[in-house]
PDB file of N, CA and C in Angstrom:
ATOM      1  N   UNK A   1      81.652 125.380 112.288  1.00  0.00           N
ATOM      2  CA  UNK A   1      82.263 124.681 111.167  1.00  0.00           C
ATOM      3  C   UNK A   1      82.060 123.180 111.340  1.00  0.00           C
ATOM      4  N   UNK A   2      82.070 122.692 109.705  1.00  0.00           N
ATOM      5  CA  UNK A   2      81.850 121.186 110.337  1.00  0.00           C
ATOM      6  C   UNK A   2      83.393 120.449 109.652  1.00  0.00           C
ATOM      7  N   UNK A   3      83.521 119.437 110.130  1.00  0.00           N
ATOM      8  CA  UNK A   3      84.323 118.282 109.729  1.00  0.00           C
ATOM      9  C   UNK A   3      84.416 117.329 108.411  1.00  0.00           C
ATOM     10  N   UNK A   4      84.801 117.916 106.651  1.00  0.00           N
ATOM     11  CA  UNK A   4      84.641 117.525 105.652  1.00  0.00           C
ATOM     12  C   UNK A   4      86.096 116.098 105.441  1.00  0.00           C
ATOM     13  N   UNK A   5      85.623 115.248 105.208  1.00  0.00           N
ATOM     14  CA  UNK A   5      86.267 114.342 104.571  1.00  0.00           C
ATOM     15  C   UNK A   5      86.205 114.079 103.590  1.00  0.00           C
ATOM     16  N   UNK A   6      87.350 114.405 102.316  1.00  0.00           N
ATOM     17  CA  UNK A   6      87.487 113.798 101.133  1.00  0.00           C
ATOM     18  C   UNK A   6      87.577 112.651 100.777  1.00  0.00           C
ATOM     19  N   UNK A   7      86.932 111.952  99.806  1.00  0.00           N
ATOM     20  CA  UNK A   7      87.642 110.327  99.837  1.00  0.00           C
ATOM     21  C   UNK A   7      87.010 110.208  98.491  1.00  0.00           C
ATOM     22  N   UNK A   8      87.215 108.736  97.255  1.00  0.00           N
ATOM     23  CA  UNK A   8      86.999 108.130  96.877  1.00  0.00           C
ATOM     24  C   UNK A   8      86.585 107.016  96.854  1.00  0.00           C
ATOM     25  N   UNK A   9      84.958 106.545  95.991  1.00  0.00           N
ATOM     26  CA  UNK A   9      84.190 105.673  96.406  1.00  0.00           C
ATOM     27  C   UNK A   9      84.920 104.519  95.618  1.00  0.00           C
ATOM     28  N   UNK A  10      85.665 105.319  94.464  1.00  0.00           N
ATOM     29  CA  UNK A  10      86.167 104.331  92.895  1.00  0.00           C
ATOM     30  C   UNK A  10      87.784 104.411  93.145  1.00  0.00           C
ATOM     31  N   UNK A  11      88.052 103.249  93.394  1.00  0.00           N
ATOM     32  CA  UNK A  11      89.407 103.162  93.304  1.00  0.00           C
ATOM     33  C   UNK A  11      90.295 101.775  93.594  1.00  0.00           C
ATOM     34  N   UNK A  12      91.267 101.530  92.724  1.00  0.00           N
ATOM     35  CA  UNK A  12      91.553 100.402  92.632  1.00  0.00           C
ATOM     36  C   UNK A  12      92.731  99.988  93.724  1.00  0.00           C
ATOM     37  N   UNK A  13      93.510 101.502  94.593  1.00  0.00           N
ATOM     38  CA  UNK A  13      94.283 100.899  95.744  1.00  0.00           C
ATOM     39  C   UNK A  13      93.859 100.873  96.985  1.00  0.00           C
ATOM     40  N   UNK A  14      93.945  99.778  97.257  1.00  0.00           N
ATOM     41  CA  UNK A  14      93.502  99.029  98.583  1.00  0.00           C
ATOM     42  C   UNK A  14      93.993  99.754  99.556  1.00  0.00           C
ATOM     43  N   UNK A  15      94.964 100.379 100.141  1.00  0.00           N
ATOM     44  CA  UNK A  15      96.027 101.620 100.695  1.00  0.00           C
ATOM     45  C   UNK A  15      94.842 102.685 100.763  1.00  0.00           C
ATOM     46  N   UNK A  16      94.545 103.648  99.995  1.00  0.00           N
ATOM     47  CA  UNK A  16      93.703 104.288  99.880  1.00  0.00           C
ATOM     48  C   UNK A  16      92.338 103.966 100.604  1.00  0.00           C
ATOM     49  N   UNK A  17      91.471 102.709  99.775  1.00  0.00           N
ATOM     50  CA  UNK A  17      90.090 102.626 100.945  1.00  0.00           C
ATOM     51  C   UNK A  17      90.396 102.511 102.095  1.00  0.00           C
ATOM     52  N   UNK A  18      91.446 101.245 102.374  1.00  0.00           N
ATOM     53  CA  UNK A  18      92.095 101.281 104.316  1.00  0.00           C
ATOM     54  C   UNK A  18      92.392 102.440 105.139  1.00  0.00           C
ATOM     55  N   UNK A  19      93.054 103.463 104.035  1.00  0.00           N
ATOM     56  CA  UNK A  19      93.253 104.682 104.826  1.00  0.00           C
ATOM     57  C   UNK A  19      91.910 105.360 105.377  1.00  0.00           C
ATOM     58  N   UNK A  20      90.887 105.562 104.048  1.00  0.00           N
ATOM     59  CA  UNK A  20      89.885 106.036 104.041  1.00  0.00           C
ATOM     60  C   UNK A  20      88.429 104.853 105.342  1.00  0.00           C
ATOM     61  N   UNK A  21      88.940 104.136 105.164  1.00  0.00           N
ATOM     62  CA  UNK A  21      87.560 103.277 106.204  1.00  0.00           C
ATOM     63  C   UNK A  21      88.551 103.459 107.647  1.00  0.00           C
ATOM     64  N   UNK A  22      89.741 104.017 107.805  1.00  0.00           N
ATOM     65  CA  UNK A  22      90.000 104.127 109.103  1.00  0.00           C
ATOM     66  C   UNK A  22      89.883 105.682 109.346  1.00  0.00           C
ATOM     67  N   UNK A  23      89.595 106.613 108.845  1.00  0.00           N
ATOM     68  CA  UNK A  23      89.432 107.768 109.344  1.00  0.00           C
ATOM     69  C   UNK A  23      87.895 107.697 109.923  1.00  0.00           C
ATOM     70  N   UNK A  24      87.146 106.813 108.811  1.00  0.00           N
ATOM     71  CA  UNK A  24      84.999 107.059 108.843  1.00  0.00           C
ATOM     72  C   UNK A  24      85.299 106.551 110.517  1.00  0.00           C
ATOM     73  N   UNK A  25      85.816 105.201 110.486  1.00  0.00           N
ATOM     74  CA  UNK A  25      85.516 104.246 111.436  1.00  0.00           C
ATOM     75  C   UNK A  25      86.938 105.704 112.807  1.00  0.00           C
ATOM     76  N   UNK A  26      87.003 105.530 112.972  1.00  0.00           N
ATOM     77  CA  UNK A  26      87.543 106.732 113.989  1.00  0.00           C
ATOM     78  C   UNK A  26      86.912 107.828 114.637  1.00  0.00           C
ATOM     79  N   UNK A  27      86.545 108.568 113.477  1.00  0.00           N
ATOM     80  CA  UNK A  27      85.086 109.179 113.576  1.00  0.00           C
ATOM     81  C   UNK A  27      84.230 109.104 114.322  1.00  0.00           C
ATOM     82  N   UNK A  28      83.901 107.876 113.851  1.00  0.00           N
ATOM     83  CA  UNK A  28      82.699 107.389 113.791  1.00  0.00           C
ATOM     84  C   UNK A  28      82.450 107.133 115.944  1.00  0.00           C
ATOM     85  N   UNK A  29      83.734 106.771 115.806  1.00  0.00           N
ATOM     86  CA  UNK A  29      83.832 105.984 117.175  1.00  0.00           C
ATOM     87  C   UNK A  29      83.763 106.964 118.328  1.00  0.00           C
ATOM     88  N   UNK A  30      84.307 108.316 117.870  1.00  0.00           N
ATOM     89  CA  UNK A  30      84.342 109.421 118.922  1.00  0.00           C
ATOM     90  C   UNK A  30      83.355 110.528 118.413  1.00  0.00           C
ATOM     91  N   UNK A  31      82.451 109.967 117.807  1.00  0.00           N
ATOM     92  CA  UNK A  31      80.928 110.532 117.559  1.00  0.00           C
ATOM     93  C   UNK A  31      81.483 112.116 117.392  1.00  0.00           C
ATOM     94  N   UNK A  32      82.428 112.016 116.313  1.00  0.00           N
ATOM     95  CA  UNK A  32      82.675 113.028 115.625  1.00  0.00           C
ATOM     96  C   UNK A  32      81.847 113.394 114.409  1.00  0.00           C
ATOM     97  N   UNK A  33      80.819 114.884 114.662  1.00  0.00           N
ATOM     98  CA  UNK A  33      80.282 114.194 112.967  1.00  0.00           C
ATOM     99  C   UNK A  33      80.905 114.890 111.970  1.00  0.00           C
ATOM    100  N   UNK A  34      80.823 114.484 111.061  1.00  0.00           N
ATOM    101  CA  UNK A  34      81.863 114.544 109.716  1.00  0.00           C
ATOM    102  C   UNK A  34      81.039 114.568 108.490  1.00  0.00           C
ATOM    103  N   UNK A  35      80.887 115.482 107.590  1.00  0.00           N
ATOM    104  CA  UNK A  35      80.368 115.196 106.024  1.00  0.00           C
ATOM    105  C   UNK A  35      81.219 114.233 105.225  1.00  0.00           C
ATOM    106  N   UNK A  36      81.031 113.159 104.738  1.00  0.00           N
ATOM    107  CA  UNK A  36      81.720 112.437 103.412  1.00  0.00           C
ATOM    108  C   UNK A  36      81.340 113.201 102.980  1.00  0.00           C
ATOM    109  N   UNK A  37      82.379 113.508 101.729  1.00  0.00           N
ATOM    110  CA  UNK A  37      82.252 113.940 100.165  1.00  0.00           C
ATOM    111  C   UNK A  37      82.849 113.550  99.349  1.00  0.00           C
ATOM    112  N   UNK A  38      82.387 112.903  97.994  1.00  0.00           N
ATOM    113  CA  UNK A  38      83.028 111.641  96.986  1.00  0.00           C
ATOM    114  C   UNK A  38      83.355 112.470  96.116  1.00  0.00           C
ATOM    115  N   UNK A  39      84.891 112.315  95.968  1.00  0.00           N
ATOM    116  CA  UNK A  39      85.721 113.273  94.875  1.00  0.00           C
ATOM    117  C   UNK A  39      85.263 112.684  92.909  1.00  0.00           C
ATOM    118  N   UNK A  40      85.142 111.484  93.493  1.00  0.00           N
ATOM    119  CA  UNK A  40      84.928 110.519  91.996  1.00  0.00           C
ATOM    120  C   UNK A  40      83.167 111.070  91.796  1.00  0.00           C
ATOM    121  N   UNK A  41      82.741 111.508  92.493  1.00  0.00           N
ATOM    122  CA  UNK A  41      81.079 111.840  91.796  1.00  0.00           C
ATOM    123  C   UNK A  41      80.661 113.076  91.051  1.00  0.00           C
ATOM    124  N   UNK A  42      82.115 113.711  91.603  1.00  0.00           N
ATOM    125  CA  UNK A  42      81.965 115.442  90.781  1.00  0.00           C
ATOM    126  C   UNK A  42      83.012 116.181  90.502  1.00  0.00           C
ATOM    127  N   UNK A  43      83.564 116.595  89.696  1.00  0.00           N
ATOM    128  CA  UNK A  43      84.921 116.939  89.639  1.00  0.00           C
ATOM    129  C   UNK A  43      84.893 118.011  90.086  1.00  0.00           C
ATOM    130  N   UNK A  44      83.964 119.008  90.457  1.00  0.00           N
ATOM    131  CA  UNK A  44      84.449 120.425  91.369  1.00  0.00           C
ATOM    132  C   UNK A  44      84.588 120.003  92.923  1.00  0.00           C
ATOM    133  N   UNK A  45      84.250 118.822  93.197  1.00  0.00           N
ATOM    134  CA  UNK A  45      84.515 118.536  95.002  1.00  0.00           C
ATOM    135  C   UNK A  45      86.023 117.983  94.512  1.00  0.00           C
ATOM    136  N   UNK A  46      86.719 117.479  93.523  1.00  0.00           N
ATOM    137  CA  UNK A  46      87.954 117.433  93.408  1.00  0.00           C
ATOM    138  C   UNK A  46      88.654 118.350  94.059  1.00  0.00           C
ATOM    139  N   UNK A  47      88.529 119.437  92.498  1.00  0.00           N
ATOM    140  CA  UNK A  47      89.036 120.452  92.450  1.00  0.00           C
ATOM    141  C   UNK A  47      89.084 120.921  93.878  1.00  0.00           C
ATOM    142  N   UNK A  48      88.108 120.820  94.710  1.00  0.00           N
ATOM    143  CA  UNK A  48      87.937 121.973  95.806  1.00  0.00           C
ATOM    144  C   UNK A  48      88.897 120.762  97.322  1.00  0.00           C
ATOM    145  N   UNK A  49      89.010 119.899  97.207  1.00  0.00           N
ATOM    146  CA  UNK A  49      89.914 119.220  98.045  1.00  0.00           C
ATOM    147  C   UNK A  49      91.445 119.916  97.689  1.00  0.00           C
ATOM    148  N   UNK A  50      91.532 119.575  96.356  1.00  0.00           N
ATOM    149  CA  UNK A  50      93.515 120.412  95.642  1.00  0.00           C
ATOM    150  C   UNK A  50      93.459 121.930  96.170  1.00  0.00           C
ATOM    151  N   UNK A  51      92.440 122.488  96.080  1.00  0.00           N
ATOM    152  CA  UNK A  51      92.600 123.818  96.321  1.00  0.00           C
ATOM    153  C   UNK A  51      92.779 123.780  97.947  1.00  0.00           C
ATOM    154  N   UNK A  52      92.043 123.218  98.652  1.00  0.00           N
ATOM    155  CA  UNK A  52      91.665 123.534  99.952  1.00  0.00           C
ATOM    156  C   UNK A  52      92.857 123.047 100.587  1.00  0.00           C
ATOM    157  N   UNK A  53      94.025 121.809 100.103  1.00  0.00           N
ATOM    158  CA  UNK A  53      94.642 121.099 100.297  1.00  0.00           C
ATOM    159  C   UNK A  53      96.344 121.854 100.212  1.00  0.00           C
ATOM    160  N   UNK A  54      96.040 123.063  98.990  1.00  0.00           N
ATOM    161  CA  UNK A  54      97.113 123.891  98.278  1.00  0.00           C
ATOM    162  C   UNK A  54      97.858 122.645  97.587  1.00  0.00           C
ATOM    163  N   UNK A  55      97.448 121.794  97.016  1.00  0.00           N
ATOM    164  CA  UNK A  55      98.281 120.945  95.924  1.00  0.00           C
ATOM    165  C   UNK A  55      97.408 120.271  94.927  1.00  0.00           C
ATOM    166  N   UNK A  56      97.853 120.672  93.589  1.00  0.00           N
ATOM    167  CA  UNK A  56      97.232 119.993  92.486  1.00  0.00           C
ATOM    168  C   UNK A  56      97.020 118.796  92.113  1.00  0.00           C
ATOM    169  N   UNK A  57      97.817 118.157  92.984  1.00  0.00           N
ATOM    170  CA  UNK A  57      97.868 116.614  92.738  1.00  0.00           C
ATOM    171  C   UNK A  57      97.513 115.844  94.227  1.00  0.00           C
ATOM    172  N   UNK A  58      96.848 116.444  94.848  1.00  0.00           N
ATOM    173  CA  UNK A  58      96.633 115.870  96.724  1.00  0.00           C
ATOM    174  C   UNK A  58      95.490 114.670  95.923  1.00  0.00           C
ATOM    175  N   UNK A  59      95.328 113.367  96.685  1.00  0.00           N
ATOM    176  CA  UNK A  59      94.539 112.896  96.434  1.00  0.00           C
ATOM    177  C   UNK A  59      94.359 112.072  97.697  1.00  0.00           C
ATOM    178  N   UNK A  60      92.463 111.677  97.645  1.00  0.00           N
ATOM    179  CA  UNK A  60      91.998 111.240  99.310  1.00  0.00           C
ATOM    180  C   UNK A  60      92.901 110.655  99.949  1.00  0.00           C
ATOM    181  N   UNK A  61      92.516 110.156 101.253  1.00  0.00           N
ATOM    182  CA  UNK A  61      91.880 110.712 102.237  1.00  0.00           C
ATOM    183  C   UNK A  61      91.920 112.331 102.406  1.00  0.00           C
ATOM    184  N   UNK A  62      91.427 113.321 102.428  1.00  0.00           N
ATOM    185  CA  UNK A  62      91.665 114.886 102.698  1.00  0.00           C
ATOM    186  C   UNK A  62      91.268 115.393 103.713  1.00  0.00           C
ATOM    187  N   UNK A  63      91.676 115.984 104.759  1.00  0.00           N
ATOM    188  CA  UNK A  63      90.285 116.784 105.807  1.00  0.00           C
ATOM    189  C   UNK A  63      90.700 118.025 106.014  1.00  0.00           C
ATOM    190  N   UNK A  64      88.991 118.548 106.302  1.00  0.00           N
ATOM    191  CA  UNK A  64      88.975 119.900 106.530  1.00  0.00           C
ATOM    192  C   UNK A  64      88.053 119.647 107.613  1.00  0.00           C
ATOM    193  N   UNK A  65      87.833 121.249 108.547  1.00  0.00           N
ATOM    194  CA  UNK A  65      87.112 121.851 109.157  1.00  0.00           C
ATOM    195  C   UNK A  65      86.471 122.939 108.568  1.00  0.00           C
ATOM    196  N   UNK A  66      85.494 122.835 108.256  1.00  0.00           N
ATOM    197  CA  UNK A  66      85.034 124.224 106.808  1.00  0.00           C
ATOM    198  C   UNK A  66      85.908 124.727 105.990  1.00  0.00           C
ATOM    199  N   UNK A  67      86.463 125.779 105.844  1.00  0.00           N
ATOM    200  CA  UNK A  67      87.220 126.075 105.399  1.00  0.00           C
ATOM    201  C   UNK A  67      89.042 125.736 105.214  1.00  0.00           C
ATOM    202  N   UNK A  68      88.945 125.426 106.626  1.00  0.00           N
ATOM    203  CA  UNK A  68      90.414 125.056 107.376  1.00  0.00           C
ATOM    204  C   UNK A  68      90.969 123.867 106.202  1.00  0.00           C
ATOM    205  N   UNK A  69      91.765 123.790 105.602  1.00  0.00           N
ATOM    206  CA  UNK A  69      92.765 122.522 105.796  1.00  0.00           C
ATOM    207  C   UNK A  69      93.193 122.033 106.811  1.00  0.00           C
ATOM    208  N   UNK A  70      93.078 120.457 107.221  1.00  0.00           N
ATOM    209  CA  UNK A  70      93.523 119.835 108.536  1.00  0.00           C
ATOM    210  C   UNK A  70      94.883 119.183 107.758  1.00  0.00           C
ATOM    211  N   UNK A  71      94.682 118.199 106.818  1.00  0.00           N
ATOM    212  CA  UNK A  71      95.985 117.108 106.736  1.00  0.00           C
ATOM    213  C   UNK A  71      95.433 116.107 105.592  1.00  0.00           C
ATOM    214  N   UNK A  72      96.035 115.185 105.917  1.00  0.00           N
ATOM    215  CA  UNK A  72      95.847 113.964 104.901  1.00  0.00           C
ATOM    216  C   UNK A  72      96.128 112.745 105.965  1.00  0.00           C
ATOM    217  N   UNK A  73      95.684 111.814 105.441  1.00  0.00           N
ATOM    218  CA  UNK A  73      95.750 110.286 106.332  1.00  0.00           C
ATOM    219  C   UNK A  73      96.684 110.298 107.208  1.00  0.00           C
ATOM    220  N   UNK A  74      98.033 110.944 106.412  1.00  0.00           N
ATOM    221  CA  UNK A  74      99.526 110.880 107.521  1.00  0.00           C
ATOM    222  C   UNK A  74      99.763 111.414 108.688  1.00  0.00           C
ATOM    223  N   UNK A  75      98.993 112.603 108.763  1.00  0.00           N
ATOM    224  CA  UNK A  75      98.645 114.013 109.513  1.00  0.00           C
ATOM    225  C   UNK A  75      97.988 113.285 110.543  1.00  0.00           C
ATOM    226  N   UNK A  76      96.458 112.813 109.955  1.00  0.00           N
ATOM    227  CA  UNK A  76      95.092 112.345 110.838  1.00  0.00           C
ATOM    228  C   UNK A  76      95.969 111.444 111.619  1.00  0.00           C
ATOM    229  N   UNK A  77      96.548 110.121 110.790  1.00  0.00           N
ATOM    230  CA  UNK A  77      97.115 108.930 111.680  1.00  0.00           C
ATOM    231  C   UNK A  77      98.453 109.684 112.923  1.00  0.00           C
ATOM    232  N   UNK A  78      98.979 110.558 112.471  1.00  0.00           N
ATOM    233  CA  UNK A  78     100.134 111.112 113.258  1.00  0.00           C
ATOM    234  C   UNK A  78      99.533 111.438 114.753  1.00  0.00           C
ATOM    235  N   UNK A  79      98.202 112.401 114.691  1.00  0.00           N
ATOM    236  CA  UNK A  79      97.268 113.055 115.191  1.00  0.00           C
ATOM    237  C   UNK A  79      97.170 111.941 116.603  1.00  0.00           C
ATOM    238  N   UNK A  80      96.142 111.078 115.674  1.00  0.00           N
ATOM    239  CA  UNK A  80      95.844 109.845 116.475  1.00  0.00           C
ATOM    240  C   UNK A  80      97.007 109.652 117.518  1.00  0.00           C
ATOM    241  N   UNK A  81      98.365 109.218 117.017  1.00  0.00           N
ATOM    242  CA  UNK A  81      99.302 108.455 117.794  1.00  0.00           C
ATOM    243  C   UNK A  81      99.804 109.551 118.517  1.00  0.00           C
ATOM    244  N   UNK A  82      99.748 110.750 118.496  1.00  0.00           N
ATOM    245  CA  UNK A  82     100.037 111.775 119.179  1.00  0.00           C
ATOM    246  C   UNK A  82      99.231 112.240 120.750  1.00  0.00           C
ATOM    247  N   UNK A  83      97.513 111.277 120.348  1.00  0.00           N
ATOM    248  CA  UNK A  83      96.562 111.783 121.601  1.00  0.00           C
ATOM    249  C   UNK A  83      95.947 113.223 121.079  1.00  0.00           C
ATOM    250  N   UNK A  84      96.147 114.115 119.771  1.00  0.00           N
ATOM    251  CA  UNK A  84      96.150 115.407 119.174  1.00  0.00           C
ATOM    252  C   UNK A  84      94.866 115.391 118.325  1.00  0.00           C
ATOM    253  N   UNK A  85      93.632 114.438 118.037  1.00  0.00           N
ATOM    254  CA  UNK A  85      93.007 114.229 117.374  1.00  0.00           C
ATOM    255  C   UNK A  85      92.091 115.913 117.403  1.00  0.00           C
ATOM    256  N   UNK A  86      91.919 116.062 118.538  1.00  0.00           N
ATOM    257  CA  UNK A  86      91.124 117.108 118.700  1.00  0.00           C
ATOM    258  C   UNK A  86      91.807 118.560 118.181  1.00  0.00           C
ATOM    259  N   UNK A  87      92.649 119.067 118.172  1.00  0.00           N
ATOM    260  CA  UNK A  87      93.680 119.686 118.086  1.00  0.00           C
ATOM    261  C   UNK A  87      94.344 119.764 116.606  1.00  0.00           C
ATOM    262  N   UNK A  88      94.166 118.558 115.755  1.00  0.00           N
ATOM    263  CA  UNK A  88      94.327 118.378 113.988  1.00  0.00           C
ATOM    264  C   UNK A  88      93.056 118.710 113.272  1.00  0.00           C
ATOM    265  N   UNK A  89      92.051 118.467 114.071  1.00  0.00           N
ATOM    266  CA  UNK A  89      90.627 118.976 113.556  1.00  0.00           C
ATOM    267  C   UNK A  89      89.965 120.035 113.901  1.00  0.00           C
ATOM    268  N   UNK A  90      90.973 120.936 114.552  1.00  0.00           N
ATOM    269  CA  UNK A  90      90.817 121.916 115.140  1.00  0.00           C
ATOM    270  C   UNK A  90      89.454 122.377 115.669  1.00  0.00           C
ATOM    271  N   UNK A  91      89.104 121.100 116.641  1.00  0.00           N
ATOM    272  CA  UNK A  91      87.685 121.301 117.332  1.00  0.00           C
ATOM    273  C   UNK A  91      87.732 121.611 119.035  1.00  0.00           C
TER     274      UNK A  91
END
């Protein structure tokens, strides 16, 4: 399985990209690899974050492990401060 991140490329709260450029950059850092996928470029990768997420109204940051639901920014950041990163991404 791989490591899907939801996010938005279009968006006007600043909260949101910060959340979203600290998950890439996290990632990034523990050479985790991860698919981006831009909810604003297609509305069935929406849809499929709410579903995968179980809420109609979830919106980015999102992660999964293939199929898995992991969390949302609060989860990931909790994760982090926990030392649990590995363990929320269930890798």
């Amino acid at each position: 399985m791989s490591i899907t991140v939801f996010f938005s490329s279009v968006s006007s709260n600043t909260l949101m990209k910060k959340n979203q450029n600290r998950i890439f950059s996290i990632l990034d850092s523990k050479k985790i690899p991860y698919k981006a996928v831009d909810i604003s470029q297609n509305p069935a990768d929406k849809d499929l974050m709410r579903q995968r997420a179980m809420d109609p109204t979830a919106l980015p940051p999102q992660i999964c492990n293939g199929d898995i639901y992991c969390g949302d920014f609060t989860a990931f950041d909790n994760a982090i401060e926990m030392e649990q990163l590995e363990a929320f991404l269930k890798i």
